[in-house]
C-alpha atoms as a PDB file:
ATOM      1  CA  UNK A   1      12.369  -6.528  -9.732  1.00  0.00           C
ATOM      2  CA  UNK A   2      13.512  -5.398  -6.247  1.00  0.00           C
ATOM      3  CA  UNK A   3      16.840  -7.240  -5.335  1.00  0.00           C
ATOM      4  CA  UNK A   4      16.409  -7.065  -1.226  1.00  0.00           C
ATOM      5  CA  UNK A   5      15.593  -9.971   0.277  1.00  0.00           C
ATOM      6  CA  UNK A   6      14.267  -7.782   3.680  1.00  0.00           C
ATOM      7  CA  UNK A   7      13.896  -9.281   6.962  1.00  0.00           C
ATOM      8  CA  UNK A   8      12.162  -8.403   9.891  1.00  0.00           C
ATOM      9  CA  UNK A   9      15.028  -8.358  12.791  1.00  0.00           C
ATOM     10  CA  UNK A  10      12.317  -9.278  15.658  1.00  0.00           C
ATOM     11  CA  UNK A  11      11.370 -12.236  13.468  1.00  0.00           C
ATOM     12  CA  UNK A  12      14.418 -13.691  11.105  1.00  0.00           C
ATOM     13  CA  UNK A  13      14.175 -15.504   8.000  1.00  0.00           C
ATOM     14  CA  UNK A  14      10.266 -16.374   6.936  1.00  0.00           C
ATOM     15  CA  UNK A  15       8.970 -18.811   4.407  1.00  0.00           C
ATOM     16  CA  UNK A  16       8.065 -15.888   1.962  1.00  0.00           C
ATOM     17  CA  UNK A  17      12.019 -14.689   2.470  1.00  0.00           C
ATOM     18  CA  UNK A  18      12.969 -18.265   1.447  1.00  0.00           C
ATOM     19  CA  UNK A  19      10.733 -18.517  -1.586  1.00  0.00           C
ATOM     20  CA  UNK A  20      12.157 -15.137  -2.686  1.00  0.00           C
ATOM     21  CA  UNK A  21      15.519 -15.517  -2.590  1.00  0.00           C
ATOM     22  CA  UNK A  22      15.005 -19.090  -4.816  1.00  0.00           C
ATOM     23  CA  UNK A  23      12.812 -16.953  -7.256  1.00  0.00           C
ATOM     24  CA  UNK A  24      15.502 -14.307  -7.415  1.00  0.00           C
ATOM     25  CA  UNK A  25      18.227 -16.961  -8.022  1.00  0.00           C
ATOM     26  CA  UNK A  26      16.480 -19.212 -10.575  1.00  0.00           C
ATOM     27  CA  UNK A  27      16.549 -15.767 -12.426  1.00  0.00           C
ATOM     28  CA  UNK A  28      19.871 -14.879 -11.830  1.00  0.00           C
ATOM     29  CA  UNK A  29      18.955 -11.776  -9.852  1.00  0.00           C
ATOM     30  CA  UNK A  30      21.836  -9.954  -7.965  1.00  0.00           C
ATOM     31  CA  UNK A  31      20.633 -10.359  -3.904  1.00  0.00           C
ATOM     32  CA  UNK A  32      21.428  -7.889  -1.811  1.00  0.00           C
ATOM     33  CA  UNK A  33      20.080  -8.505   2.422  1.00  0.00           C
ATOM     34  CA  UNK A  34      18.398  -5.886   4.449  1.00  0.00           C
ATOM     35  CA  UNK A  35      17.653  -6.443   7.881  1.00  0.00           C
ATOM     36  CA  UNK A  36      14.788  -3.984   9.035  1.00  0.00           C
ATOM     37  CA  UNK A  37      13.250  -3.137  12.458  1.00  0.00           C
ATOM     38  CA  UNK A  38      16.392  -2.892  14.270  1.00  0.00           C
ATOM     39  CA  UNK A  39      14.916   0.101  16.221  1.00  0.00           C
ATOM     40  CA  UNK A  40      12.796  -2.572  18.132  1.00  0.00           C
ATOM     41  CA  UNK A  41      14.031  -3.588  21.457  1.00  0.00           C
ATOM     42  CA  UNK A  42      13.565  -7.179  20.558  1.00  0.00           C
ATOM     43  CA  UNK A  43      15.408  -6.787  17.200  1.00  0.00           C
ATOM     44  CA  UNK A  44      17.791 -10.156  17.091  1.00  0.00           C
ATOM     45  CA  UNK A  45      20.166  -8.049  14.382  1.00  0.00           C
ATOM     46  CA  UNK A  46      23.046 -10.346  14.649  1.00  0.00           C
ATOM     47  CA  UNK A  47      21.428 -14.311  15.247  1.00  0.00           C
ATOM     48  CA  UNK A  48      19.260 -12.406  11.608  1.00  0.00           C
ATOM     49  CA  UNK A  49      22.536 -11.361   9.678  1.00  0.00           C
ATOM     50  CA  UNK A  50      23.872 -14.768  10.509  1.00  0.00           C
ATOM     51  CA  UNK A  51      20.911 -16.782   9.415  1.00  0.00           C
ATOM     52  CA  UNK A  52      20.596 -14.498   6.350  1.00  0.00           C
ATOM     53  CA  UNK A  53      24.201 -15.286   5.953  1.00  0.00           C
ATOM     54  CA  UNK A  54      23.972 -19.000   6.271  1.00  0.00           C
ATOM     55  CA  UNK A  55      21.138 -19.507   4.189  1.00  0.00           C
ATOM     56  CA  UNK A  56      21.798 -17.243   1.331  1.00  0.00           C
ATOM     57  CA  UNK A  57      25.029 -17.051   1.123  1.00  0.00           C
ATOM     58  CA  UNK A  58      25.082 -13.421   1.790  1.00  0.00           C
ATOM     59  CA  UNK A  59      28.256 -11.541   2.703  1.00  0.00           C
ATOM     60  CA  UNK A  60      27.486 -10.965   6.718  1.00  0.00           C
ATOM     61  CA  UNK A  61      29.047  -7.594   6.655  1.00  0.00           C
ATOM     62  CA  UNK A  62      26.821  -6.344   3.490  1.00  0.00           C
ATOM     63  CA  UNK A  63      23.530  -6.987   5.257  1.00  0.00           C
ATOM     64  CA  UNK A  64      22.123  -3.578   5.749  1.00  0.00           C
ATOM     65  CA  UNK A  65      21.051  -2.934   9.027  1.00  0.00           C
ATOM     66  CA  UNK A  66      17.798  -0.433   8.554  1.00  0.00           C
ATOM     67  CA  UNK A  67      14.546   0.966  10.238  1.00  0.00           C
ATOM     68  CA  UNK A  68      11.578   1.616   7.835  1.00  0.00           C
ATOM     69  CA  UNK A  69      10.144   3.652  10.679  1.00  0.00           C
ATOM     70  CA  UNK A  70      12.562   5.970  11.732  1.00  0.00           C
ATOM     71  CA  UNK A  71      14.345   6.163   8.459  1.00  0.00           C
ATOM     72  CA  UNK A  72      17.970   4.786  10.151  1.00  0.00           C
ATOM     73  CA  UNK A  73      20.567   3.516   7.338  1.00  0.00           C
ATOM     74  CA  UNK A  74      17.741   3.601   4.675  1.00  0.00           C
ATOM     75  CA  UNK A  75      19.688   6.042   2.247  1.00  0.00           C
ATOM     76  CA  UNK A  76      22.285   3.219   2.154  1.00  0.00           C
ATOM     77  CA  UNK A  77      20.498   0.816   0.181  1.00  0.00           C
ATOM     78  CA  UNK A  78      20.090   2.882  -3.119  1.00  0.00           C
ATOM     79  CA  UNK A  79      23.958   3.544  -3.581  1.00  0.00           C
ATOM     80  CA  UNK A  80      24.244  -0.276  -3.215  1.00  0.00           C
ATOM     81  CA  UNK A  81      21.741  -0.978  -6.008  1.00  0.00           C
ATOM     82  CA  UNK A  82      23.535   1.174  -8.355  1.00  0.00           C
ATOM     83  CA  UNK A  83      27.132  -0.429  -7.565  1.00  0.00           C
ATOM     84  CA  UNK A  84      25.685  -4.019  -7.645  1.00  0.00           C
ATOM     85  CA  UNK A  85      23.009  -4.687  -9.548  1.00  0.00           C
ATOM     86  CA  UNK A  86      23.557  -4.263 -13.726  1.00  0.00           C
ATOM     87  CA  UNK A  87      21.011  -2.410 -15.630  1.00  0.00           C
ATOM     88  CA  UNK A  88      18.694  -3.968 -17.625  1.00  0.00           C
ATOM     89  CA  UNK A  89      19.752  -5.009 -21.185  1.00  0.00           C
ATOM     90  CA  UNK A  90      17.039  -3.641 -22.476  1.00  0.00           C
ATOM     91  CA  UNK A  91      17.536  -1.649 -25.975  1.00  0.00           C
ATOM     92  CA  UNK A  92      16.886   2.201 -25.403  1.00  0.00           C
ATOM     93  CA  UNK A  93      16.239   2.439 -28.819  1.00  0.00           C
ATOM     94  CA  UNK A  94      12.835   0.175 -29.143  1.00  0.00           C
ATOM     95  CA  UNK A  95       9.367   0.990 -28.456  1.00  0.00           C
ATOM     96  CA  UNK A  96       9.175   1.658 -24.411  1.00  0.00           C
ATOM     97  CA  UNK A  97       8.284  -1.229 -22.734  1.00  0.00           C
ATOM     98  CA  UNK A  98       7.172  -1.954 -18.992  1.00  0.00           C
ATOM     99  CA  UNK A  99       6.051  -3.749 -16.336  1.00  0.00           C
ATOM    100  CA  UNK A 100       3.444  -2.225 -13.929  1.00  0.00           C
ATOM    101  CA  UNK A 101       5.046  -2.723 -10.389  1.00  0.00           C
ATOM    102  CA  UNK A 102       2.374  -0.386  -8.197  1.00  0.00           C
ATOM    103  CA  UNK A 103       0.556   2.712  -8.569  1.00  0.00           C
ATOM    104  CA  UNK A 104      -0.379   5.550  -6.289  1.00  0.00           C
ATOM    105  CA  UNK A 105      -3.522   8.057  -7.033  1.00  0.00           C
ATOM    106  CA  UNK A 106      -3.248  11.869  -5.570  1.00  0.00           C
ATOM    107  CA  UNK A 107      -5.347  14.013  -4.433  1.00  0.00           C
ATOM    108  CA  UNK A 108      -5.179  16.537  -7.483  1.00  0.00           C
ATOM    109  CA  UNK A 109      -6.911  15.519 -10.757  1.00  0.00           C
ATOM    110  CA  UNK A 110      -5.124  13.214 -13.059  1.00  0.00           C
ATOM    111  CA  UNK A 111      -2.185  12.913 -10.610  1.00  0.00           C
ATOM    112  CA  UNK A 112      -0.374   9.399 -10.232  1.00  0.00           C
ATOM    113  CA  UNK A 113       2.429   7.862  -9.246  1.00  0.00           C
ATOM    114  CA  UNK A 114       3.772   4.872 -10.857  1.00  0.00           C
ATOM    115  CA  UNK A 115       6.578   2.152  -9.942  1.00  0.00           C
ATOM    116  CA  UNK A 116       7.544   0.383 -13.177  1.00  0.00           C
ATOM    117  CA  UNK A 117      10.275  -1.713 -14.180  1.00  0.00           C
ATOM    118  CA  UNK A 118      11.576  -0.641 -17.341  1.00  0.00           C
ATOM    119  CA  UNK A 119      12.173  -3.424 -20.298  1.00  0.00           C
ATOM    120  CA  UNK A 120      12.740  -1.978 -23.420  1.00  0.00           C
ATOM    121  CA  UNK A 121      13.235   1.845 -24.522  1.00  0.00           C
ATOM    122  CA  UNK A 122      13.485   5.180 -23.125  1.00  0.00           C
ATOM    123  CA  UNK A 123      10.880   7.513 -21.202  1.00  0.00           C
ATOM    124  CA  UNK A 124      11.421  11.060 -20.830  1.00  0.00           C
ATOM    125  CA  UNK A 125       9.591  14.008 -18.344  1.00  0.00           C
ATOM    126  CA  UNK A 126       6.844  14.896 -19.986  1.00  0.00           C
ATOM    127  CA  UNK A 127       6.558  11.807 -22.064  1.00  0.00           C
ATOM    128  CA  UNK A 128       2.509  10.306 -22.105  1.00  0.00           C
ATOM    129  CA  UNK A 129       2.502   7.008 -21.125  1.00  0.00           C
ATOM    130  CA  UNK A 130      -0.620   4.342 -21.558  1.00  0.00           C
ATOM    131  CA  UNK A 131      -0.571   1.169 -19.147  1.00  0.00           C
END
């Protein structure tokens, strides 16, 4: 599960951001806010943080402020997942279980990329991996 609820600053808070967050909360999910776009000239970065603010219940001053495009701030929102968000309580020791969360094909043979959310057990480099 991704725990940014991300926000387009020329737009502000959209139905899909609202049915989110609720979806993240009935499951006890740690939030964190993300405000992107703010490298558009009709980025509305503060009226979003506070709106974000009101209606979440997020901290104001831990709404990152961040631009997909040009890359601005984005390195900032890793460090915060791994100071805020637990890890899973998965057991390391059971069979390696997980959820499909996207997949990318390459160019080369037999090349992919995949995003999974880890359940139960351990994967290593090298390990084969069936989905």
């Amino acid at each position: 599960m991704e725990p940014f609820l991300l926000v387009d600053a020329t737009q502000g808070v959209q139905a899909q951001t609202v049915s989110n967050f609720y979806t993240a909360f009935e499951n006890d999910l740690t939030i964190l806010g993300a405000l992107n776009k703010i490298d558009m000239p009709n980025a509305r970065t503060k009226p979003c943080k506070l709106e974000m603010s009101s209606m979440f219940d997020l901290d104001e001053t831990h709404i990152t402020e961040i631009s997909a495009k040009t890359g601005e701030n984005v390195e900032k929102l890793i460090p915060q997942v791994i100071e805020q968000v637990p890890p899973p309580q998965g057991n390391p020791d059971s069979d390696f279980v997980a959820i499909l969360h996207d997949c990318q094909y390459l160019t080369s043979p037999g090349s992919v990329i995949l995003s999974v959310f880890v359940k139960e057990g351990t994967v290593n480099t090298k390990d084969q991996c069936v989905f």
